[in-house]
C-alpha atoms as a PDB file:
ATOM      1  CA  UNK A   1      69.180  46.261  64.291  1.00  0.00           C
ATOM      2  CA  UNK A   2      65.758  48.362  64.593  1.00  0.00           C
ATOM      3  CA  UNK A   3      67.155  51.221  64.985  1.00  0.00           C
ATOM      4  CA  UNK A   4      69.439  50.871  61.800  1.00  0.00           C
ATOM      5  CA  UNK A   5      66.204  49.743  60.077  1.00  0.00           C
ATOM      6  CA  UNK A   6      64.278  53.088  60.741  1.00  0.00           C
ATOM      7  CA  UNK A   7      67.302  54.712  59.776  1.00  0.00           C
ATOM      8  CA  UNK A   8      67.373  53.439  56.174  1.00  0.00           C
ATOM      9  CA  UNK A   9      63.483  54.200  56.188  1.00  0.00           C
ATOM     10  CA  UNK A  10      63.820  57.663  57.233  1.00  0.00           C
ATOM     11  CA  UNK A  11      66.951  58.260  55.013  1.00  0.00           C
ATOM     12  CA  UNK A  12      64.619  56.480  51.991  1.00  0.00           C
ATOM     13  CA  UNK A  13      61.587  59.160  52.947  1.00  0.00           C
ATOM     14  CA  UNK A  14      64.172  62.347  53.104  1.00  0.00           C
ATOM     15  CA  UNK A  15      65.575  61.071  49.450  1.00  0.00           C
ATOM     16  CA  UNK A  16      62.337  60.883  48.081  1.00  0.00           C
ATOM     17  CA  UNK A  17      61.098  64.243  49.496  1.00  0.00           C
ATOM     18  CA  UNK A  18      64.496  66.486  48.208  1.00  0.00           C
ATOM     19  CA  UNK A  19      63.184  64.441  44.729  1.00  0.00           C
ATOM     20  CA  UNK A  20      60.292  65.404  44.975  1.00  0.00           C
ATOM     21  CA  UNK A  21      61.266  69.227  46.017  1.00  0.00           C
ATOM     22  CA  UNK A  22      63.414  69.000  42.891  1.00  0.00           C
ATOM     23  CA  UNK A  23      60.868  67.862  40.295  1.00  0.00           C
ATOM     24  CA  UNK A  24      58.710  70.307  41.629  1.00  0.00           C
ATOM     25  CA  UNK A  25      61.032  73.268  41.477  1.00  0.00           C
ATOM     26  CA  UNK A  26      62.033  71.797  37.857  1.00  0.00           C
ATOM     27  CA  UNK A  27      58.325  72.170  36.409  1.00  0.00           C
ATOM     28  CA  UNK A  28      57.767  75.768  38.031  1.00  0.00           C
ATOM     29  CA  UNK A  29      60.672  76.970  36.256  1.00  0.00           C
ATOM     30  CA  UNK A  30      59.956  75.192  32.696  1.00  0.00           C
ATOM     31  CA  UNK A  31      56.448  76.956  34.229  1.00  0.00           C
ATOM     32  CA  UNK A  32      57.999  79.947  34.409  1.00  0.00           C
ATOM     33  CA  UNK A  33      59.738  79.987  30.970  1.00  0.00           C
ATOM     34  CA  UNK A  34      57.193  79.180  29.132  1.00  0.00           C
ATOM     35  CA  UNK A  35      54.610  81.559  30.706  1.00  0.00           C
ATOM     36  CA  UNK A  36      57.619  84.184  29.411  1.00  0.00           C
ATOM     37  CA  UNK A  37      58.034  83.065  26.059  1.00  0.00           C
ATOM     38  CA  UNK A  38      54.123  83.221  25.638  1.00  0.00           C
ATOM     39  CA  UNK A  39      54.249  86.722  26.876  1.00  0.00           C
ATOM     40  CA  UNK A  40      57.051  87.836  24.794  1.00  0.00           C
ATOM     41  CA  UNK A  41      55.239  86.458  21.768  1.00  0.00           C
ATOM     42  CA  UNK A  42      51.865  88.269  22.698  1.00  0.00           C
ATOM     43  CA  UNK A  43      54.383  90.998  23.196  1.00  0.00           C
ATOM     44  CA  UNK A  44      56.049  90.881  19.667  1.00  0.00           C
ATOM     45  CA  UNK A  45      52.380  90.506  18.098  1.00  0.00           C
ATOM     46  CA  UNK A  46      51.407  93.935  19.326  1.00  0.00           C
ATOM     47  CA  UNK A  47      53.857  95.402  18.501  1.00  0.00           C
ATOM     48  CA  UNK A  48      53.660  94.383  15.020  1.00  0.00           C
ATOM     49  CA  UNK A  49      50.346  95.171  14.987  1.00  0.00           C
ATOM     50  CA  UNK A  50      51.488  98.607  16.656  1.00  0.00           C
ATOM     51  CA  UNK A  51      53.878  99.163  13.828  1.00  0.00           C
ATOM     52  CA  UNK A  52      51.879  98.413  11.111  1.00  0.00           C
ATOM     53  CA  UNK A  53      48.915 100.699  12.431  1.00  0.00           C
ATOM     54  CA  UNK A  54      51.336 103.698  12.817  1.00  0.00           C
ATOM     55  CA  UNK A  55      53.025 102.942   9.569  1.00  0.00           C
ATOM     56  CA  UNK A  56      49.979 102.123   7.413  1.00  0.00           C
ATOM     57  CA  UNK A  57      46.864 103.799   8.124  1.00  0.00           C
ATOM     58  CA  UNK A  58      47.991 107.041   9.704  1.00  0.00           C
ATOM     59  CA  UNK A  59      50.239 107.626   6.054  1.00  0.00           C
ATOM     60  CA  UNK A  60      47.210 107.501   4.665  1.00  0.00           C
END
């Protein structure tokens, strides 16, 4: 009877660690993405800015 008891409890604790593991590794990786797309914006924005700079004022 005890020993089915701690069991369950131990079962109940290893659940709610892998869950935990999971959300974790879930947040890193919308983390992850959105540290990306932030970069490949900033990215973009140069080299628009790039562009335009070599386009614009070196015609000139």
């Amino acid at each position: 009877m005890s020993e089915k008891k701690t069991d369950s409890r131990k079962r109940k604790i290893m659940t709610q660690h892998k869950n935990s593991i999971r959300t974790q590794s879930w947040n890193n990786r919308q983390r992850v993405v959105e540290e990306y797309e932030n970069v490949r914006m900033q990215a973009w924005h140069l080299k628009l800015v790039n562009d335009y700079i070599n386009n614009y004022i070196l015609c000139d």
